[in-house]
C-alpha atoms as a PDB file:
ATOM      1  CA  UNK A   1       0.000   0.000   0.000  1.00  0.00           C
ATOM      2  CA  UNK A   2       1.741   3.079  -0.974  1.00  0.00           C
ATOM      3  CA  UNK A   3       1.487   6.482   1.628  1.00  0.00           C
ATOM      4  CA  UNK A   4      -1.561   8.475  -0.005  1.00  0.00           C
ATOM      5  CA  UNK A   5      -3.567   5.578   0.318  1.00  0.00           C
ATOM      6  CA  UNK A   6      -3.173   4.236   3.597  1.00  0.00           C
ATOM      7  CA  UNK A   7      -3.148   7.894   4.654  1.00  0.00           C
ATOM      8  CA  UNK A   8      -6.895   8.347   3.790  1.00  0.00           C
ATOM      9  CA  UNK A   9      -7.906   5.560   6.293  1.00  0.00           C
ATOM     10  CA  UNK A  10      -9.219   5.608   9.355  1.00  0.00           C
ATOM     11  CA  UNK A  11      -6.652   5.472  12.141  1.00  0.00           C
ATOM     12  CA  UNK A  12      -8.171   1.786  13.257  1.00  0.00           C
ATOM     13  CA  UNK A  13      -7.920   0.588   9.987  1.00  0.00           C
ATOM     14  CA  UNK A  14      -4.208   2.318   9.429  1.00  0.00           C
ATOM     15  CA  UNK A  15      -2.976   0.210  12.634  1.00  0.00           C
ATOM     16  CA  UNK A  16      -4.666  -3.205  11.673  1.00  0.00           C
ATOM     17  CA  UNK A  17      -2.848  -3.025   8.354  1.00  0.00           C
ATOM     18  CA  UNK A  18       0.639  -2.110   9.771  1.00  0.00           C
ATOM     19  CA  UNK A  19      -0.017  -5.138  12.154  1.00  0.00           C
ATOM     20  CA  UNK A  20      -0.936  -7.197   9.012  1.00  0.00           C
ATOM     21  CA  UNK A  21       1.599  -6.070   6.282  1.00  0.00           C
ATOM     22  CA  UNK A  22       3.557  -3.559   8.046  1.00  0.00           C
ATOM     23  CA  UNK A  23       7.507  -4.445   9.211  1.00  0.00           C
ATOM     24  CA  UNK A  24       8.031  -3.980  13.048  1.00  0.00           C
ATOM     25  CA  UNK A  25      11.256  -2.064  13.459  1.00  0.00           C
ATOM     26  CA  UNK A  26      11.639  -0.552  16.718  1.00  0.00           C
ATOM     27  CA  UNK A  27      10.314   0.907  19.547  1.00  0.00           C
ATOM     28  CA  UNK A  28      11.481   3.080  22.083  1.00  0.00           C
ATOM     29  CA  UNK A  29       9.903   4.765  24.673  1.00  0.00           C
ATOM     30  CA  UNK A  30       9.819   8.810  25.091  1.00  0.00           C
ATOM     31  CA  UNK A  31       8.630  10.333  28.396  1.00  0.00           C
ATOM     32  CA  UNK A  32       5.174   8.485  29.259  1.00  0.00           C
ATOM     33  CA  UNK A  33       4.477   7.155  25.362  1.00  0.00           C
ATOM     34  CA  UNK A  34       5.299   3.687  23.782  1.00  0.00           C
ATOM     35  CA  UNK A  35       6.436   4.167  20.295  1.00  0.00           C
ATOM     36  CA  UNK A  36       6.659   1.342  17.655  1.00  0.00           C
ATOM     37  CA  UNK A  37       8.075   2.334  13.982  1.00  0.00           C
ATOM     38  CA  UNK A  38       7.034   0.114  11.059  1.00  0.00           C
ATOM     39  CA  UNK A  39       8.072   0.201   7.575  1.00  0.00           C
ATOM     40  CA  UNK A  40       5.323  -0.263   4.983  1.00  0.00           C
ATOM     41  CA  UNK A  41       5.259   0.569   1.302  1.00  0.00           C
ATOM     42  CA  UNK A  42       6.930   3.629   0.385  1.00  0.00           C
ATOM     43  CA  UNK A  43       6.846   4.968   3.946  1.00  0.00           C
ATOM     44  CA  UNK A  44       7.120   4.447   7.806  1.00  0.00           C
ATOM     45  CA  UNK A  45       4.372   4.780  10.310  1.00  0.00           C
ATOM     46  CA  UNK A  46       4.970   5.565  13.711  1.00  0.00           C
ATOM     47  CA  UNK A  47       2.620   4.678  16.444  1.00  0.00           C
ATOM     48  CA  UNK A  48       1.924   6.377  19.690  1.00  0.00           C
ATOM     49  CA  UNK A  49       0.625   5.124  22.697  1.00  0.00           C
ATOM     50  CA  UNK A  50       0.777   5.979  26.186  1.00  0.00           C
ATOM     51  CA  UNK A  51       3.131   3.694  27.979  1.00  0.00           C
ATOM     52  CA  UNK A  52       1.032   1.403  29.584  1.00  0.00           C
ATOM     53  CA  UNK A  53      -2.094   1.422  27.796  1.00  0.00           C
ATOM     54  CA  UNK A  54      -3.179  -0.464  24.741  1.00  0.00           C
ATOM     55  CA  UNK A  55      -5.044   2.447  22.857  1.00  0.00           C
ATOM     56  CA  UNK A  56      -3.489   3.995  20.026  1.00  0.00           C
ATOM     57  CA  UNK A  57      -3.080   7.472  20.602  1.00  0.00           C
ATOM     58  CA  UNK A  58      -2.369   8.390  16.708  1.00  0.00           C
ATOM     59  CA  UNK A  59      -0.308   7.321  13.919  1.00  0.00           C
ATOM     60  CA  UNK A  60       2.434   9.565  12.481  1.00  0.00           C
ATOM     61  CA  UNK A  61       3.395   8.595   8.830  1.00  0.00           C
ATOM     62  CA  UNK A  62       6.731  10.109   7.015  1.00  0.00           C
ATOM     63  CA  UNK A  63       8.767   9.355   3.831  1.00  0.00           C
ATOM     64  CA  UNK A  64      11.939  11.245   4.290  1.00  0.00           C
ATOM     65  CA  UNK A  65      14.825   8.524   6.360  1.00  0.00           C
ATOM     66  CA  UNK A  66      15.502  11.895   8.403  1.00  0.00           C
ATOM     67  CA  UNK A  67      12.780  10.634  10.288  1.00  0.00           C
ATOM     68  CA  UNK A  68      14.556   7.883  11.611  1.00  0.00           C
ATOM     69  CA  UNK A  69      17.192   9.221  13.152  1.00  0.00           C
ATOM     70  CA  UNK A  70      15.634   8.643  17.250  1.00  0.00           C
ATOM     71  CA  UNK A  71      15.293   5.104  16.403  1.00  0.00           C
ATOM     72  CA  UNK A  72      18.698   4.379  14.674  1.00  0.00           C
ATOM     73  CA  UNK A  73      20.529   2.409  17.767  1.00  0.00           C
ATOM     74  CA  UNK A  74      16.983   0.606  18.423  1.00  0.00           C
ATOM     75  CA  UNK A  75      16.375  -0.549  14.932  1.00  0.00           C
ATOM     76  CA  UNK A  76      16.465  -4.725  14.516  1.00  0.00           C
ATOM     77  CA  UNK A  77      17.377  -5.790  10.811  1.00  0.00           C
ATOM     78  CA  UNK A  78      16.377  -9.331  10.081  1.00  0.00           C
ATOM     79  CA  UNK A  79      19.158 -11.618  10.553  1.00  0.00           C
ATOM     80  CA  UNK A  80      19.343 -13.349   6.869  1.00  0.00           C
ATOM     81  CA  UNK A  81      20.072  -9.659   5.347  1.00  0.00           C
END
């Protein structure tokens, strides 16, 4: 799915594609929120919740690899690349 179209869904649907299709990279936590970056598509989608609660808070979506510069030392590449 490329970024303009999973953009225009709902939030609920957004996160039960990125569990579906999308590419767990990290998480990290930042002051009381849980964050968990996936790669999908053309893009990567970065969830928010608060730490220890199970509703998503929202979803922020970005293209540019600038972007991933918080999660760098957290990021787990699969281990037959």
């Amino acid at each position: 799915m490329k970024y303009t179209e999973f953009k225009q869904l709902h939030m609920y649907r957004q996160a039960e594609h990125l569990l579906r299709y999308g590419h767990l990279l990290a998480e990290r936590r930042q002051d009381s929120f849980r964050l968990r970056l996936f790669a999908l598509g053309d893009f990567y989608a970065e969830e928010w919740r608060e730490y220890d609660a199970e509703r998503i808070l929202f979803i922020h979506l970005f293209q540019h690899p600038a972007g991933l510069h918080d999660y760098l030392e957290h990021i787990r590449l699969p281990e037959e690349l």
